[in-house]
PDB file of N, CA and C in Angstrom:
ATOM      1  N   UNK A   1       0.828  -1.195   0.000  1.00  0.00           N
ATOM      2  CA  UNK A   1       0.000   0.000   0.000  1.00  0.00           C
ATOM      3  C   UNK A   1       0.869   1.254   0.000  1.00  0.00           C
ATOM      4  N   UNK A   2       2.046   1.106   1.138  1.00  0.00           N
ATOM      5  CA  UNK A   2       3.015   2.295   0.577  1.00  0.00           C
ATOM      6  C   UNK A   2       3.196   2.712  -0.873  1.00  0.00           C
ATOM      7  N   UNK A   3       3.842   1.541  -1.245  1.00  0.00           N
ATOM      8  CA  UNK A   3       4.222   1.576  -2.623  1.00  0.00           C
ATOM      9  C   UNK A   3       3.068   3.011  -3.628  1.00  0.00           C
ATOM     10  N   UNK A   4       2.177   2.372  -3.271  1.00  0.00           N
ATOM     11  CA  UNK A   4       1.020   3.116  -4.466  1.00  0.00           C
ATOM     12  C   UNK A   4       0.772   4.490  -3.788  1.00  0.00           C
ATOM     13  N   UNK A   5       1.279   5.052  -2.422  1.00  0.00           N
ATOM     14  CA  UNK A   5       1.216   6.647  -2.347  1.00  0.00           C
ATOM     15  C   UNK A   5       3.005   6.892  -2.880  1.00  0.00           C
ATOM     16  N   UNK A   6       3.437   6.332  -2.755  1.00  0.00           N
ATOM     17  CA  UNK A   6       4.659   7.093  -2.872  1.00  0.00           C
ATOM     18  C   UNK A   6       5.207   6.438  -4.489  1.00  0.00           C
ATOM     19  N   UNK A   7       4.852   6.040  -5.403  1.00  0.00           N
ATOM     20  CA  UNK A   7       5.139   5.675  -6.865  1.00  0.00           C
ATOM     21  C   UNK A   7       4.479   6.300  -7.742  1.00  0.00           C
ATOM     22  N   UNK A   8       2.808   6.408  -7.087  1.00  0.00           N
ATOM     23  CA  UNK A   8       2.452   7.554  -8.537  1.00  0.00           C
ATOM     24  C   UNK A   8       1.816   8.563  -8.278  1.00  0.00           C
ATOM     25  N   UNK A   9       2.830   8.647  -9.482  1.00  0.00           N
ATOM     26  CA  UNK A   9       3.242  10.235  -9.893  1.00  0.00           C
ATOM     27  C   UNK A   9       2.791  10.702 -10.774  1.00  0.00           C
ATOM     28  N   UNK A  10       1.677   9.844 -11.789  1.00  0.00           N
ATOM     29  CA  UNK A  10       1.234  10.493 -13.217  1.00  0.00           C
ATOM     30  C   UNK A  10      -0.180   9.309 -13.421  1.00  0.00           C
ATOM     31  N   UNK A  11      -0.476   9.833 -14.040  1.00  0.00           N
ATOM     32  CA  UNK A  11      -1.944   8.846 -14.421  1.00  0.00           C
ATOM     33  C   UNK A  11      -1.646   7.868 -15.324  1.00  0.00           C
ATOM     34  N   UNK A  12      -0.641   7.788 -15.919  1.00  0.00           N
ATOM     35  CA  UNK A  12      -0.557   6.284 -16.293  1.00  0.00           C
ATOM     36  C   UNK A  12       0.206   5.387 -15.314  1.00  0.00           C
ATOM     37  N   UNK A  13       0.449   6.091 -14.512  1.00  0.00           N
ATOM     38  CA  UNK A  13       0.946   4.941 -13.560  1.00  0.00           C
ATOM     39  C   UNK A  13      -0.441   4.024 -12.680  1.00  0.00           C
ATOM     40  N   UNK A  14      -1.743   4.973 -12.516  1.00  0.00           N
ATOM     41  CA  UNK A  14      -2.623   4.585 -12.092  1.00  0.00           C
ATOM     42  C   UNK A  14      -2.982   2.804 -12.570  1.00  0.00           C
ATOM     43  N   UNK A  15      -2.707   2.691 -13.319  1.00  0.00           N
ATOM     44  CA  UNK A  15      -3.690   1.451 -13.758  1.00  0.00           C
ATOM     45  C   UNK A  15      -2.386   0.080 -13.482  1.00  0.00           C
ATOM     46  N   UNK A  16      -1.141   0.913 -13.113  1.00  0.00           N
ATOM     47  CA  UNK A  16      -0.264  -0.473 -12.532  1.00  0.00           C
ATOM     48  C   UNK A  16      -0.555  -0.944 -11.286  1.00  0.00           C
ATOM     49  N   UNK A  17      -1.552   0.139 -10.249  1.00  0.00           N
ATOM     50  CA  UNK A  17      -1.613  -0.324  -9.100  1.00  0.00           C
ATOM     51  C   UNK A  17      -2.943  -0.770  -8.647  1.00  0.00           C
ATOM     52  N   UNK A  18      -3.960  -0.541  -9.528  1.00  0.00           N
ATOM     53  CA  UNK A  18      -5.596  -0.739  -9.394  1.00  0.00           C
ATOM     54  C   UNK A  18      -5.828  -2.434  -9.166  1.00  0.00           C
ATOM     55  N   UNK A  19      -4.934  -2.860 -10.153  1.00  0.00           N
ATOM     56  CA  UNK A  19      -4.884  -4.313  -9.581  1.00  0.00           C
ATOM     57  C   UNK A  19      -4.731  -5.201  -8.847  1.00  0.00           C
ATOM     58  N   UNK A  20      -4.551  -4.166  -7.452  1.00  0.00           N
ATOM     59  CA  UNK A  20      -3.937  -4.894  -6.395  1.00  0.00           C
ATOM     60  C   UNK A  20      -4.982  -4.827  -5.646  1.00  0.00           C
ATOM     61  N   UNK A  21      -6.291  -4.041  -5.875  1.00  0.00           N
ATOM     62  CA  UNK A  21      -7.469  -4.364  -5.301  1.00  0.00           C
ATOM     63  C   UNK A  21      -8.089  -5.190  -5.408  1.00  0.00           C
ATOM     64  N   UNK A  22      -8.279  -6.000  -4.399  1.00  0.00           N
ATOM     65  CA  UNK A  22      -9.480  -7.244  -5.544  1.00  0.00           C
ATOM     66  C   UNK A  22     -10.892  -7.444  -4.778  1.00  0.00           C
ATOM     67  N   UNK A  23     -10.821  -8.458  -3.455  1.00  0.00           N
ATOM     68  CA  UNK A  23     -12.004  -8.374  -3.232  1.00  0.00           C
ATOM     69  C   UNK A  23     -12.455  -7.417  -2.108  1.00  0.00           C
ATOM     70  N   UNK A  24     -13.421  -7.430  -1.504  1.00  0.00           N
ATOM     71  CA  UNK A  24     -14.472  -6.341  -0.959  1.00  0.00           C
ATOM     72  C   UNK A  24     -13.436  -5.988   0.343  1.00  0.00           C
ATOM     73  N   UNK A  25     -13.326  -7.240   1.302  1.00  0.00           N
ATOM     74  CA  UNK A  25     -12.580  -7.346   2.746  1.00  0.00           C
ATOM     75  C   UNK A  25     -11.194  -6.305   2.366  1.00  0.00           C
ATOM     76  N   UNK A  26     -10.358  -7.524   1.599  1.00  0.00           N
ATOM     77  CA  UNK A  26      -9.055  -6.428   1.228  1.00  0.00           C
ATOM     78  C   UNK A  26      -8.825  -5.448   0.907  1.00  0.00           C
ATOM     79  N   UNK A  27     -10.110  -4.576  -0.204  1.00  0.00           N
ATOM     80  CA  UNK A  27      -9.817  -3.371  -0.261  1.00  0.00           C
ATOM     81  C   UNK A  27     -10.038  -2.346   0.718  1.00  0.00           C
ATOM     82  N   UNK A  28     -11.227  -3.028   1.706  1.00  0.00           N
ATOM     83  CA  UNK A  28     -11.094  -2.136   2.818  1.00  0.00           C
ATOM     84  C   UNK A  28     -10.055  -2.073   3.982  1.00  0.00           C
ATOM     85  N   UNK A  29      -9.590  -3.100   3.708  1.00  0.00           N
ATOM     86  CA  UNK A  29      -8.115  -3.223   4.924  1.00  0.00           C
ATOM     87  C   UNK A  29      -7.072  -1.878   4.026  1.00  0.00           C
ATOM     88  N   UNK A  30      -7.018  -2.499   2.777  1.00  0.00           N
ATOM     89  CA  UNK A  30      -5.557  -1.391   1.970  1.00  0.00           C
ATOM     90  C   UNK A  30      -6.438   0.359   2.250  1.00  0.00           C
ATOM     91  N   UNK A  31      -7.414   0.245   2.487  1.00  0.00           N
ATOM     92  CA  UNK A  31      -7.650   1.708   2.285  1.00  0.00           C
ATOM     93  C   UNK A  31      -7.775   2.292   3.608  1.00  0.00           C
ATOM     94  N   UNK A  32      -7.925   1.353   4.586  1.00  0.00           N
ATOM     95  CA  UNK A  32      -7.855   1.424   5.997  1.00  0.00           C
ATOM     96  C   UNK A  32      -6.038   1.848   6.179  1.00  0.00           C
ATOM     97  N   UNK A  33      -5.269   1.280   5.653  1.00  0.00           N
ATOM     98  CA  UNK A  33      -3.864   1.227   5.842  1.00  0.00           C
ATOM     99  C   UNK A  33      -3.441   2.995   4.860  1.00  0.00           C
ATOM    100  N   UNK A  34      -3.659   2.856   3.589  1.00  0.00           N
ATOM    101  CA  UNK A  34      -3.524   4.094   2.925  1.00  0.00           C
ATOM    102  C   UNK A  34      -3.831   5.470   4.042  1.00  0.00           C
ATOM    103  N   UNK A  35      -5.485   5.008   4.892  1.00  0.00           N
ATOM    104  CA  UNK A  35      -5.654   6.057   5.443  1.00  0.00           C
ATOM    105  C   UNK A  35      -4.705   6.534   6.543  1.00  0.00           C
ATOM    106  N   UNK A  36      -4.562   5.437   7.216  1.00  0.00           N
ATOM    107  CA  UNK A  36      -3.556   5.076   8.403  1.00  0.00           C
ATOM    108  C   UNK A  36      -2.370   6.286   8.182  1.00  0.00           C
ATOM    109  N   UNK A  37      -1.594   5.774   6.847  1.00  0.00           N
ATOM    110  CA  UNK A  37      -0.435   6.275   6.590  1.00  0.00           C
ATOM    111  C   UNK A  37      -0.153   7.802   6.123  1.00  0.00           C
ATOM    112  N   UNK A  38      -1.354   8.115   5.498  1.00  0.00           N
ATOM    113  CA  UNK A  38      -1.794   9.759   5.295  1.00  0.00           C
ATOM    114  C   UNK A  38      -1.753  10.205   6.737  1.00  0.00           C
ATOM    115  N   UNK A  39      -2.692  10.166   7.463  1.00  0.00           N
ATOM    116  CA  UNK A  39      -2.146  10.430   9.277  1.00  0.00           C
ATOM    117  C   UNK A  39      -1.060  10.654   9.512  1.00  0.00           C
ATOM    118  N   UNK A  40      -0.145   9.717   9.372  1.00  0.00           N
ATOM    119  CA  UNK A  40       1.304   9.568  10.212  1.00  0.00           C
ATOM    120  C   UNK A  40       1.680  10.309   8.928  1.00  0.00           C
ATOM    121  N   UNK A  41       1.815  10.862   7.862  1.00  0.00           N
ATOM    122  CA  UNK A  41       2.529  11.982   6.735  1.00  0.00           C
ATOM    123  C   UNK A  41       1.933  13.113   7.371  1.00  0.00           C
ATOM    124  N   UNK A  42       0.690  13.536   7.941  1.00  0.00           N
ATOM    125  CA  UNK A  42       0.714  14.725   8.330  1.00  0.00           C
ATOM    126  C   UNK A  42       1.031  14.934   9.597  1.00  0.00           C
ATOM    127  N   UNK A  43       1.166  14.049  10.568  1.00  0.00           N
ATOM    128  CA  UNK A  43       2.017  13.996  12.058  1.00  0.00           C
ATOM    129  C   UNK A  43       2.899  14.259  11.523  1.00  0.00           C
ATOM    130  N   UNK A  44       3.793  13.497  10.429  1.00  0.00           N
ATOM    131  CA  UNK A  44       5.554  13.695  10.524  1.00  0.00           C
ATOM    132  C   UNK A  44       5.510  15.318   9.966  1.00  0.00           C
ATOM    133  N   UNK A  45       4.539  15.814   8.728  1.00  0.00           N
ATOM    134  CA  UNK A  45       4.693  17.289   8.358  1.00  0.00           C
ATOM    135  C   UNK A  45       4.894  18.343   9.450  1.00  0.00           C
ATOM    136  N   UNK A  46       4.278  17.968  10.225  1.00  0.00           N
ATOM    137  CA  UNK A  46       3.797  18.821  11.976  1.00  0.00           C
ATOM    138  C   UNK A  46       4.849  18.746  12.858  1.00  0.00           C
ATOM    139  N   UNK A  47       5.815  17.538  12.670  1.00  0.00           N
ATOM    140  CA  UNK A  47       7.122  17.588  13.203  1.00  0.00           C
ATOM    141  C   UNK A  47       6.335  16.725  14.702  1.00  0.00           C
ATOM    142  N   UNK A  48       6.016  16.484  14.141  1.00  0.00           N
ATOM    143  CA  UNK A  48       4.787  15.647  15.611  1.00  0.00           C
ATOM    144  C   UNK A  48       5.872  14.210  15.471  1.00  0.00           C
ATOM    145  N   UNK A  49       6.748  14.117  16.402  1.00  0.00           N
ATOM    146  CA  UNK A  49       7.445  12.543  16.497  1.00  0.00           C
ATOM    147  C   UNK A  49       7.271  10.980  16.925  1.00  0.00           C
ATOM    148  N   UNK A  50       6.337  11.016  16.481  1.00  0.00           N
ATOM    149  CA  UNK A  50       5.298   9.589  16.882  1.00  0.00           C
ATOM    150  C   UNK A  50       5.805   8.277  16.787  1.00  0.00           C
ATOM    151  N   UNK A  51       6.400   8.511  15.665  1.00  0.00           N
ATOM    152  CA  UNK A  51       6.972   7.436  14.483  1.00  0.00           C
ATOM    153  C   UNK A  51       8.089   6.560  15.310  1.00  0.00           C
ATOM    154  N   UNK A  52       8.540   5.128  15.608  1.00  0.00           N
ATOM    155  CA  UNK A  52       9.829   4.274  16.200  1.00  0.00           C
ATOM    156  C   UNK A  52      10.664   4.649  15.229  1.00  0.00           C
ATOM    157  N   UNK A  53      12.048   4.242  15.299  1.00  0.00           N
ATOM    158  CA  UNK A  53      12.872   4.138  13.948  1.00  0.00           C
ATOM    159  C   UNK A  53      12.552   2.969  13.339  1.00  0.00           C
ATOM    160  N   UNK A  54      12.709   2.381  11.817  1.00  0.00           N
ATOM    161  CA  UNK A  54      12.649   1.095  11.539  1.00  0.00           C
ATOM    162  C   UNK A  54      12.026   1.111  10.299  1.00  0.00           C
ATOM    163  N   UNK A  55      11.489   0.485   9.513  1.00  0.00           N
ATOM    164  CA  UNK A  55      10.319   0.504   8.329  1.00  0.00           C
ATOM    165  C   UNK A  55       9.334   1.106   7.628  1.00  0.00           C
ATOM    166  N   UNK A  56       8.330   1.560   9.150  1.00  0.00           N
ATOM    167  CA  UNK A  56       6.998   2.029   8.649  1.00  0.00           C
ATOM    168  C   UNK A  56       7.992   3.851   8.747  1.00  0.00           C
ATOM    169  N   UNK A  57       8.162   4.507   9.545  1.00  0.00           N
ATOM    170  CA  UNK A  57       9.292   5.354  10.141  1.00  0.00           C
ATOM    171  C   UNK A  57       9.720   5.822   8.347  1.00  0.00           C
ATOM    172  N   UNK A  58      10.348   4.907   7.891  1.00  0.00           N
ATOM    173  CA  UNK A  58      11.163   5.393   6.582  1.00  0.00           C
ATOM    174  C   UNK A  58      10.099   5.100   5.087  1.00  0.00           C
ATOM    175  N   UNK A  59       8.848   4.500   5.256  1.00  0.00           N
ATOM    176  CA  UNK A  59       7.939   4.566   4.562  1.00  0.00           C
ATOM    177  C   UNK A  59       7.243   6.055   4.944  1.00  0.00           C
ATOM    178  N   UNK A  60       6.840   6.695   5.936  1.00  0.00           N
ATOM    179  CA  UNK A  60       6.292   7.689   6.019  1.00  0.00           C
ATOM    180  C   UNK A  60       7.130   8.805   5.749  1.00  0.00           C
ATOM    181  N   UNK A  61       8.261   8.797   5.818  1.00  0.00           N
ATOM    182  CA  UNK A  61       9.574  10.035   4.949  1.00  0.00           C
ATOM    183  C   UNK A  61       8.923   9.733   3.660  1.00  0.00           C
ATOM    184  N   UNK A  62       9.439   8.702   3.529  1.00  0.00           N
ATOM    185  CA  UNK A  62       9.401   8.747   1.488  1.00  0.00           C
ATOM    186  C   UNK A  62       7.975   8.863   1.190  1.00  0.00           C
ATOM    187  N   UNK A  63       7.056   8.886   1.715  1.00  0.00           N
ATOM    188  CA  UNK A  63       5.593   8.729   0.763  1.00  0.00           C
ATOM    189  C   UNK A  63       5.379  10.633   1.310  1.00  0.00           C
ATOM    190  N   UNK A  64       5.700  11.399   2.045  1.00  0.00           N
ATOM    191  CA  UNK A  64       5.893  12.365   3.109  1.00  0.00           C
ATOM    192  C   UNK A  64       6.789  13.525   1.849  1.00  0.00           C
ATOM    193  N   UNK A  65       7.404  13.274   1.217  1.00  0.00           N
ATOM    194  CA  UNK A  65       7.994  13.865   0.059  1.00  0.00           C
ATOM    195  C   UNK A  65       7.586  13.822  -1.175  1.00  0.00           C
ATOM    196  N   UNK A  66       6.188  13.134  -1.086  1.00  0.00           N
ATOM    197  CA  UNK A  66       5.440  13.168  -2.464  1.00  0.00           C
ATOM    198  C   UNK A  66       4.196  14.148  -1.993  1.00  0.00           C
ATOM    199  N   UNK A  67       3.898  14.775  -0.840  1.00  0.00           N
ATOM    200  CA  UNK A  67       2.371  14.706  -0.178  1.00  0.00           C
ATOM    201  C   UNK A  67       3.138  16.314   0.579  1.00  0.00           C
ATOM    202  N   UNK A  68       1.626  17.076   0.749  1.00  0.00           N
ATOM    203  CA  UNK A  68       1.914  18.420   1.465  1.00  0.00           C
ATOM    204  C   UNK A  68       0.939  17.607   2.239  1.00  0.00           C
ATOM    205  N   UNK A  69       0.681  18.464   4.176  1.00  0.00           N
ATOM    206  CA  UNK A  69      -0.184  18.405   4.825  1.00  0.00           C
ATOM    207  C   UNK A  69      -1.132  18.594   4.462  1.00  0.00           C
ATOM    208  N   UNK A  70      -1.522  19.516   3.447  1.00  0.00           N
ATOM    209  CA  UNK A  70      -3.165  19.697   2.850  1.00  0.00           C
ATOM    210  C   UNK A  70      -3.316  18.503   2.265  1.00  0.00           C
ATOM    211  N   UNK A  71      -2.730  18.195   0.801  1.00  0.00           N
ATOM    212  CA  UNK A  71      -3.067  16.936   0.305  1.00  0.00           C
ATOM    213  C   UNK A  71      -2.955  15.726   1.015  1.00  0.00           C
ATOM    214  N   UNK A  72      -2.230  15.413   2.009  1.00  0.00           N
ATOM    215  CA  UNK A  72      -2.551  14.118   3.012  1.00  0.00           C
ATOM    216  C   UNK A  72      -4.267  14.214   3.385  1.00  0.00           C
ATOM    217  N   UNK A  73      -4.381  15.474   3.742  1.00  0.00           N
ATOM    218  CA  UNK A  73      -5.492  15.373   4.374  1.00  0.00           C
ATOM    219  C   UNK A  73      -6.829  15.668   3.460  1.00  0.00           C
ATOM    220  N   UNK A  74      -6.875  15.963   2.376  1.00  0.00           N
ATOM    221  CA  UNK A  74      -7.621  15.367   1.132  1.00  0.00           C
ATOM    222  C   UNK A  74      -7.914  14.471   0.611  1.00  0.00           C
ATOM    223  N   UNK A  75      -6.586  13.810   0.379  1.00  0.00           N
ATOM    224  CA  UNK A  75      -6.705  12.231   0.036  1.00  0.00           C
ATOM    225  C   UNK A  75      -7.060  11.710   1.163  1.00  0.00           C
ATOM    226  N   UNK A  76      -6.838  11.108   2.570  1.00  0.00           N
ATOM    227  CA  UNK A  76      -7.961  11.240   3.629  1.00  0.00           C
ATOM    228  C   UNK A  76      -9.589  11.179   2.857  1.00  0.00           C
ATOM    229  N   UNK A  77     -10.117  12.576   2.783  1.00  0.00           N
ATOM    230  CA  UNK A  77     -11.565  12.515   2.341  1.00  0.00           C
ATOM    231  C   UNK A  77     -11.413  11.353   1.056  1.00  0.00           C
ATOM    232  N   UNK A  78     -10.764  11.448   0.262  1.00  0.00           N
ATOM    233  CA  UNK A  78     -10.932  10.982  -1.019  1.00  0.00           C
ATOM    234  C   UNK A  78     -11.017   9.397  -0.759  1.00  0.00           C
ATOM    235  N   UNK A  79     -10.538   9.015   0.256  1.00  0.00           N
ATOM    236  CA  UNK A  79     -10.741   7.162   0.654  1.00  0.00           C
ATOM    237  C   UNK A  79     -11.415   7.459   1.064  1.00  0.00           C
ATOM    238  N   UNK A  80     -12.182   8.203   2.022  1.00  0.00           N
ATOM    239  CA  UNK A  80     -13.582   7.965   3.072  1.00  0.00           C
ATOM    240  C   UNK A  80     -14.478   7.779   2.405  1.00  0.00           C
ATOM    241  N   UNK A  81     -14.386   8.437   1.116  1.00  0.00           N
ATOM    242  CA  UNK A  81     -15.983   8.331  -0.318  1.00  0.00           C
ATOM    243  C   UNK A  81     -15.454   7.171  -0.961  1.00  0.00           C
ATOM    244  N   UNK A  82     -14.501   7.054  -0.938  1.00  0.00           N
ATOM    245  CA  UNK A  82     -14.144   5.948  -2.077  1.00  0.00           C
ATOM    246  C   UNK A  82     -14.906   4.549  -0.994  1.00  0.00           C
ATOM    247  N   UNK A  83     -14.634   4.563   0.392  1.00  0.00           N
ATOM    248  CA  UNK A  83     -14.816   3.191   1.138  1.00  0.00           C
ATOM    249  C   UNK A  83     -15.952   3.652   1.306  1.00  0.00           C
ATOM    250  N   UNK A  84     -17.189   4.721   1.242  1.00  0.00           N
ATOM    251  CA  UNK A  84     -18.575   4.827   1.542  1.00  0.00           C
ATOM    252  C   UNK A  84     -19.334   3.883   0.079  1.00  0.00           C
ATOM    253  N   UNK A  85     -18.294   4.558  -1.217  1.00  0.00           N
ATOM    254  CA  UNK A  85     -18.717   3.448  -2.298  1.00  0.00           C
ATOM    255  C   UNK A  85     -18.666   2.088  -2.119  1.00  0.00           C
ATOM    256  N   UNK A  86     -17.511   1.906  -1.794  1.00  0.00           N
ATOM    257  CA  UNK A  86     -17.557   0.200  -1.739  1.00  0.00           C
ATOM    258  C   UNK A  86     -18.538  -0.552  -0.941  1.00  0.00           C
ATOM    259  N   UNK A  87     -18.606   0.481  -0.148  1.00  0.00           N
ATOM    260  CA  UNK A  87     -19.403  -0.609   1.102  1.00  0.00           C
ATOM    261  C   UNK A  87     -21.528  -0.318   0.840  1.00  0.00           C
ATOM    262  N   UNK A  88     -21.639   0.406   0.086  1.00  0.00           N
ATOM    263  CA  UNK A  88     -22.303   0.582  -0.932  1.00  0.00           C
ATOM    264  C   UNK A  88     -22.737  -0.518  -1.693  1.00  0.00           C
ATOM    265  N   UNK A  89     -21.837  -1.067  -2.302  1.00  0.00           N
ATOM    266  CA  UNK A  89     -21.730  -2.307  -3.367  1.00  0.00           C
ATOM    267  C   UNK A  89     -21.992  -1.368  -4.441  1.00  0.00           C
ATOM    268  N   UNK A  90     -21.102  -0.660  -4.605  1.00  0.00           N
ATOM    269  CA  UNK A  90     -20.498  -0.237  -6.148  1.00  0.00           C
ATOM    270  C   UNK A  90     -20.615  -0.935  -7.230  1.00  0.00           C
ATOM    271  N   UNK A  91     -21.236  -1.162  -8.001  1.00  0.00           N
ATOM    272  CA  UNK A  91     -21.099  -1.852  -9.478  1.00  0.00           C
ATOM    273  C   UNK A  91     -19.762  -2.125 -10.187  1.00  0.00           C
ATOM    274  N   UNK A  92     -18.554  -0.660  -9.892  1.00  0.00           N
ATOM    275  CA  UNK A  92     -17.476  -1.103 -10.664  1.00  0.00           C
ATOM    276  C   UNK A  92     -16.586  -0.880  -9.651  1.00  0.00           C
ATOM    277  N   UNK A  93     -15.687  -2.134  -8.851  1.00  0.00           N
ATOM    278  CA  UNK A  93     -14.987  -1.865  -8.128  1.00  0.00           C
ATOM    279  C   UNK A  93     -13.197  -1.155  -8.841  1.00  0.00           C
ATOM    280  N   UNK A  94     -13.187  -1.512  -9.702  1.00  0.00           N
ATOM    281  CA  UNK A  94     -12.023  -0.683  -9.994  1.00  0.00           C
ATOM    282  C   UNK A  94     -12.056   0.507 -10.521  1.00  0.00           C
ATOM    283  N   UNK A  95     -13.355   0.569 -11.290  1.00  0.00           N
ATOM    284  CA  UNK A  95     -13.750   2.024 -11.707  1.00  0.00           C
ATOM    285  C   UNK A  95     -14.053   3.079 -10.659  1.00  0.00           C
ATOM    286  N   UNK A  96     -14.203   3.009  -8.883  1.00  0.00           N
ATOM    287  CA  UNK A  96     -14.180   3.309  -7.910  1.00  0.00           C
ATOM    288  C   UNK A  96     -12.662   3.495  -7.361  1.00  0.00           C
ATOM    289  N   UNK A  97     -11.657   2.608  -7.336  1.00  0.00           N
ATOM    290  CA  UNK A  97     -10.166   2.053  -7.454  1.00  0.00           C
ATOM    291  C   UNK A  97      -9.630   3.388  -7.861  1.00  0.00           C
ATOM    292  N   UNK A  98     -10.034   3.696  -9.313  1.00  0.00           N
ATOM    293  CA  UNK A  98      -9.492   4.695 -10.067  1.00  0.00           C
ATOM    294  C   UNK A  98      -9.710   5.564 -10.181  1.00  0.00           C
ATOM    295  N   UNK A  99     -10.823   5.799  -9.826  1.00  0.00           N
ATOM    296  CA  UNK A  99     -11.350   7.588  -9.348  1.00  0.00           C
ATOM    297  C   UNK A  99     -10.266   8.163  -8.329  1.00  0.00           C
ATOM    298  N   UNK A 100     -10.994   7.492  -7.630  1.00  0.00           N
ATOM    299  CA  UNK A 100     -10.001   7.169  -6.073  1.00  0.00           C
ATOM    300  C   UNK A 100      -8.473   7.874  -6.332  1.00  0.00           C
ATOM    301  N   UNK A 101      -7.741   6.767  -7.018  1.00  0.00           N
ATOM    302  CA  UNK A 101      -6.666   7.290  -7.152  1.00  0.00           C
ATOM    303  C   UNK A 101      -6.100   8.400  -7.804  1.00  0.00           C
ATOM    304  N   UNK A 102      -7.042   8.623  -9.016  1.00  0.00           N
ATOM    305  CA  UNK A 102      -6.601   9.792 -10.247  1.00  0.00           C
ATOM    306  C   UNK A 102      -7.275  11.272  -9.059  1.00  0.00           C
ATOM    307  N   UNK A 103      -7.927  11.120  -8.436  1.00  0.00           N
ATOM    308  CA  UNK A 103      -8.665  11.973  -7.616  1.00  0.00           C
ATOM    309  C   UNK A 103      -7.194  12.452  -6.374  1.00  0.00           C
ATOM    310  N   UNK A 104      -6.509  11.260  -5.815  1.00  0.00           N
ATOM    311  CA  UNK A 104      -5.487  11.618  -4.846  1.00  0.00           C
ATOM    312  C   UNK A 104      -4.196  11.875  -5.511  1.00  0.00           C
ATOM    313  N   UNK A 105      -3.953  11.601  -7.082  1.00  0.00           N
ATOM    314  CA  UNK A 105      -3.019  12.256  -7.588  1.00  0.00           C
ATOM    315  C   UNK A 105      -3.126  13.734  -8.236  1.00  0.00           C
ATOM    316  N   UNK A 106      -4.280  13.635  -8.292  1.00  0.00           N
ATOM    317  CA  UNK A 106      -4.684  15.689  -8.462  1.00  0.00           C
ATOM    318  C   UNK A 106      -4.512  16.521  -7.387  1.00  0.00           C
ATOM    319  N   UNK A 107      -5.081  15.824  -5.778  1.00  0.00           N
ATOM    320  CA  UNK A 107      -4.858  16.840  -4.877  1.00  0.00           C
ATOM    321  C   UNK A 107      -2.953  16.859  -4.639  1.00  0.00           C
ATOM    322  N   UNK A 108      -2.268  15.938  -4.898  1.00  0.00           N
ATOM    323  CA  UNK A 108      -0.798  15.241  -4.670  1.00  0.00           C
ATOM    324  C   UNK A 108      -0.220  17.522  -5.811  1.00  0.00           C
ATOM    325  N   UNK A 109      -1.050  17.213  -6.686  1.00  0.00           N
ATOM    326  CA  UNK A 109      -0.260  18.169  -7.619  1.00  0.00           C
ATOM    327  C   UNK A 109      -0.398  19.300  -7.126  1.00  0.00           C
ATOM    328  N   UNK A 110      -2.062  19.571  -6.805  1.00  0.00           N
ATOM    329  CA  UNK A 110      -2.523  20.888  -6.542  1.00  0.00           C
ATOM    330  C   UNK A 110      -1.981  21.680  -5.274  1.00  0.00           C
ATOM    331  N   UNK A 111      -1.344  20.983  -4.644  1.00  0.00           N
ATOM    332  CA  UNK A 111      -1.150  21.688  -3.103  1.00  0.00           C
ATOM    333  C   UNK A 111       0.320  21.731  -3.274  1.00  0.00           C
ATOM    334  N   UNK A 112       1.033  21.020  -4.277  1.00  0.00           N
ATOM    335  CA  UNK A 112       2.683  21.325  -4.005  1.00  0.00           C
ATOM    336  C   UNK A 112       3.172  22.869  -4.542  1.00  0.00           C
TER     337      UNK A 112
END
């Protein structure tokens, strides 16, 4: 889930990572985790030191250098609608996938 905040960077990258959604449970865990990690990017922006040293710590730097505090906290909203769809029962789960994402790579641009 790191991977896909901190790799794209352009809309054709979108459709390398849509596939990693698949069924209903998992996508709400990855978007539960996406949300998770937007949090801890705008703690670390805030200088707020929450973070251990180790893994997640050096995942939130690097995804943290793609993302301003505003856009963390946009993309935020932008999973909360995206997981109000799913749980919905959306008709097109990747066509939801990809809103989603082309939606958190616009706010990614607009706020830098």
């Amino acid at each position: 889930v790191s991977t896909i905040l901190k790799k794209v960077q352009k809309s054709t990258d979108i459709v390398l990572y849509d596939g990693l959604f698949g069924n209903k449970k998992n996508n709400m865990e990855m978007l539960n985790i996406m949300s998770t990690l937007l949090r801890d990017v705008m703690l670390y922006k805030r200088n707020v030191n929450h973070l251990r040293d180790g893994i997640v710590k050096n995942n939130i730097i690097e995804i943290a250098k793609t993302f301003t505090e505003k856009s963390a906290a946009k993309s935020i909203e932008i999973i909360n609608i995206a997981k109000k769809e799913l749980t919905s029962n959306a008709p097109n789960i990747i066509a939801t996938i990809d809103s989603m994402l082309f939606s958190i790579l616009e706010e990614k641009h607009k706020w830098q």
